[in-house]
Protein backbone atom coordinates (compact mmCIF):
# COMPACT_ATOMS: atom_id res chain seq x y z
CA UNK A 1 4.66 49.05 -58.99
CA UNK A 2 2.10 48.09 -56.79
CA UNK A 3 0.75 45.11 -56.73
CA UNK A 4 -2.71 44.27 -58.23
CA UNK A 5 -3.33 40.76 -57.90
CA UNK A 6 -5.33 38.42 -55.15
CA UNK A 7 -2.75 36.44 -53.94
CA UNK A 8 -4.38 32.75 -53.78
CA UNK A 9 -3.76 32.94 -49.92
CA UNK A 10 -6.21 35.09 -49.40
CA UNK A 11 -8.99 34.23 -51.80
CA UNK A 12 -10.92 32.79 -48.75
CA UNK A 13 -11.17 36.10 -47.35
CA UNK A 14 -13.94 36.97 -50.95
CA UNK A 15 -15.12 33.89 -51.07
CA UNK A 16 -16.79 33.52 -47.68
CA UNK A 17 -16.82 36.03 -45.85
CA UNK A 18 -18.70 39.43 -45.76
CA UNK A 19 -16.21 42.90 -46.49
CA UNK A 20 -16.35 46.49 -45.98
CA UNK A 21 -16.90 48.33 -49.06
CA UNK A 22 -15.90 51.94 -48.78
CA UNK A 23 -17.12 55.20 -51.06
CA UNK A 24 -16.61 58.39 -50.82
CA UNK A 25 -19.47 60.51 -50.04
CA UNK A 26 -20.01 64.34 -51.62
CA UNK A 27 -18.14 66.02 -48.49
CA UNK A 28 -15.13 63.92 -49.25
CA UNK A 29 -16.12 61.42 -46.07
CA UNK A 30 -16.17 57.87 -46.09
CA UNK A 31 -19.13 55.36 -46.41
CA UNK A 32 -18.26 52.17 -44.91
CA UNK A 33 -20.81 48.87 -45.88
CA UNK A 34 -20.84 45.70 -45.17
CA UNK A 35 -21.50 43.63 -48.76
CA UNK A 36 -20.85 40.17 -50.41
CA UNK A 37 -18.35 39.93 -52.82
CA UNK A 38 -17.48 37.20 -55.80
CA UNK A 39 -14.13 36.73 -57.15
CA UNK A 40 -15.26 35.67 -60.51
CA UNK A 41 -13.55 33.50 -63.13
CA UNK A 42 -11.84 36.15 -64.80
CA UNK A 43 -10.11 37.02 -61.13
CA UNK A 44 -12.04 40.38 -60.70
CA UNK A 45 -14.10 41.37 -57.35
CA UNK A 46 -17.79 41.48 -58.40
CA UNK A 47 -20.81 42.85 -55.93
CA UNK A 48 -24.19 43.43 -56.66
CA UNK A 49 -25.90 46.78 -55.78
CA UNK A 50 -29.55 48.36 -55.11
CA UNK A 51 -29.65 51.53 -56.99
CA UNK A 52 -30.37 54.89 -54.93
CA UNK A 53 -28.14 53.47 -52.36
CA UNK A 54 -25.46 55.88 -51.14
CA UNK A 55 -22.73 53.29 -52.10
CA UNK A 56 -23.94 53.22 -55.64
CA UNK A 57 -24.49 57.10 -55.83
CA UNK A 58 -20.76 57.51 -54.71
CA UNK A 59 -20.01 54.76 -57.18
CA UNK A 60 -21.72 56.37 -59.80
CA UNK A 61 -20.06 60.17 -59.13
CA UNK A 62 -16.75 58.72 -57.70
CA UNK A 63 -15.60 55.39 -59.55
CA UNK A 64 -13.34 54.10 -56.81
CA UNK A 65 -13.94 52.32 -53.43
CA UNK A 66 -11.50 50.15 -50.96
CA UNK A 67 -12.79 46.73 -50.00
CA UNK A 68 -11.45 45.46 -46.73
CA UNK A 69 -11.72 42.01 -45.20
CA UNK A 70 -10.40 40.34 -42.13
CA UNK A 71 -10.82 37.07 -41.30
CA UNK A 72 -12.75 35.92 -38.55
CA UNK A 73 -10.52 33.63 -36.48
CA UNK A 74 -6.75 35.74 -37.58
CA UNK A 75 -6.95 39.39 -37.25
CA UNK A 76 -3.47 39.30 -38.86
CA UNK A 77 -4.92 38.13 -42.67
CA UNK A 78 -6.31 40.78 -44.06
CA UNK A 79 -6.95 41.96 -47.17
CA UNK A 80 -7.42 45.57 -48.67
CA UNK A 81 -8.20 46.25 -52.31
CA UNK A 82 -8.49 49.87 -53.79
CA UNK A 83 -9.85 49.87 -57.05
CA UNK A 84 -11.44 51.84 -59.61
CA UNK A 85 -15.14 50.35 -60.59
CA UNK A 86 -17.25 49.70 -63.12
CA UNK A 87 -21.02 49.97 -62.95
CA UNK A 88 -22.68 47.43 -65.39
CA UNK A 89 -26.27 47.74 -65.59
CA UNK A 90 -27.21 44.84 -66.92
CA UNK A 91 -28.43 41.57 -64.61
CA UNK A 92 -32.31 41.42 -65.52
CA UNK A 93 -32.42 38.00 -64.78
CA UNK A 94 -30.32 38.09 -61.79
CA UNK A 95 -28.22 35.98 -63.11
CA UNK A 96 -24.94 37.48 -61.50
CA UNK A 97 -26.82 38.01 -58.57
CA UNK A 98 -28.02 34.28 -58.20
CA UNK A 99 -24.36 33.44 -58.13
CA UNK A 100 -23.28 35.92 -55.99
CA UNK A 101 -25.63 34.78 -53.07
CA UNK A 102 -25.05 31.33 -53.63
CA UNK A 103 -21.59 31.61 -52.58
CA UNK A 104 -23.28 32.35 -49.24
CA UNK A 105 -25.78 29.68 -49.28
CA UNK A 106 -28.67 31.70 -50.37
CA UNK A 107 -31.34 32.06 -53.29
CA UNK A 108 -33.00 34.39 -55.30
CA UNK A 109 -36.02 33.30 -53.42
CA UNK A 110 -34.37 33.36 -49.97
CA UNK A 111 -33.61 37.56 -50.95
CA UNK A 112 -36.67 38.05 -52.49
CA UNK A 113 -36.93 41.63 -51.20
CA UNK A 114 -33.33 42.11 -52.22
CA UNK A 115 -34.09 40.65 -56.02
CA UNK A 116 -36.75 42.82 -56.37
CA UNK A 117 -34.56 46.10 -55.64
CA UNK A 118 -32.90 47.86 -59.31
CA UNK A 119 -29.54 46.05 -59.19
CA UNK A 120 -26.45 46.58 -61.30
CA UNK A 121 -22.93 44.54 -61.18
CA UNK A 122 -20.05 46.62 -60.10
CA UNK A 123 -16.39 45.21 -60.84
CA UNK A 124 -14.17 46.26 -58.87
CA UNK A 125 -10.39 46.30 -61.16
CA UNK A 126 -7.75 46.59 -58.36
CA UNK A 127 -5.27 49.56 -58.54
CA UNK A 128 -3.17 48.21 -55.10
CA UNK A 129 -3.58 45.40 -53.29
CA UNK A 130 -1.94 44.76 -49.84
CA UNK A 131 -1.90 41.57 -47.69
CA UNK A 132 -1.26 40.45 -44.38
């Protein structure tokens, strides 16, 4: 059985550092970005999304991605996370997205353009998990 847990070693790779979130696009490619993840208190992967972004498009047709991060100073921890996702379309307030960016030392104001944007909150519920 594969394993489907963040080990605790390696939460500091999702709790400061930026990943690469990959979809797959229509043509069965991949679609690599760079986004800001919170491991919330329930121990899932959480990002927040613009809608009509490719991501979210593949997201929304294909509901599974691979997050991969690396730290910056050890290129031997890494983490990779496949997962199937959920697309919750409910933030209004920004409220998830407030503490999203915070982890990262920013505001709502400080990403006004980015607050502005049609967000939704995409979990992402691992189906493998492997660590280095």
């Amino acid at each position: 059985m594969a394993e489907t847990i963040i080990p605790e070693s390696h939460h500091d790779l999702v709790t400061s550092s930026t990943v690469a979130l990959s979809t797959l696009n229509d043509d069965g490619t991949i679609q690599t970005t760079a986004v800001w993840v919170l491991l919330d208190d329930d121990g899932v992967l959480r990002t927040s999304l613009a809608k009509g972004r490719v991501k979210y498009n593949n997201l929304v047709a294909r509901p599974t991605a691979t997050l991969f991060a690396i730290a910056p100073d050890d290129p031997f921890h890494t983490l990779e996370v496949r997962a199937n996702v959920d697309i919750v379309d409910d933030d209004p307030e920004r409220t998830f997205m407030s503490r999203l960016i915070a982890t990262y030392g920013r505001t709502l104001e400080s990403m006004a353009s980015q607050a502005a944007e049609d967000r939704v909150v995409v979990s992402l519920n691992p189906i493998r998990v492997r660590h280095t």
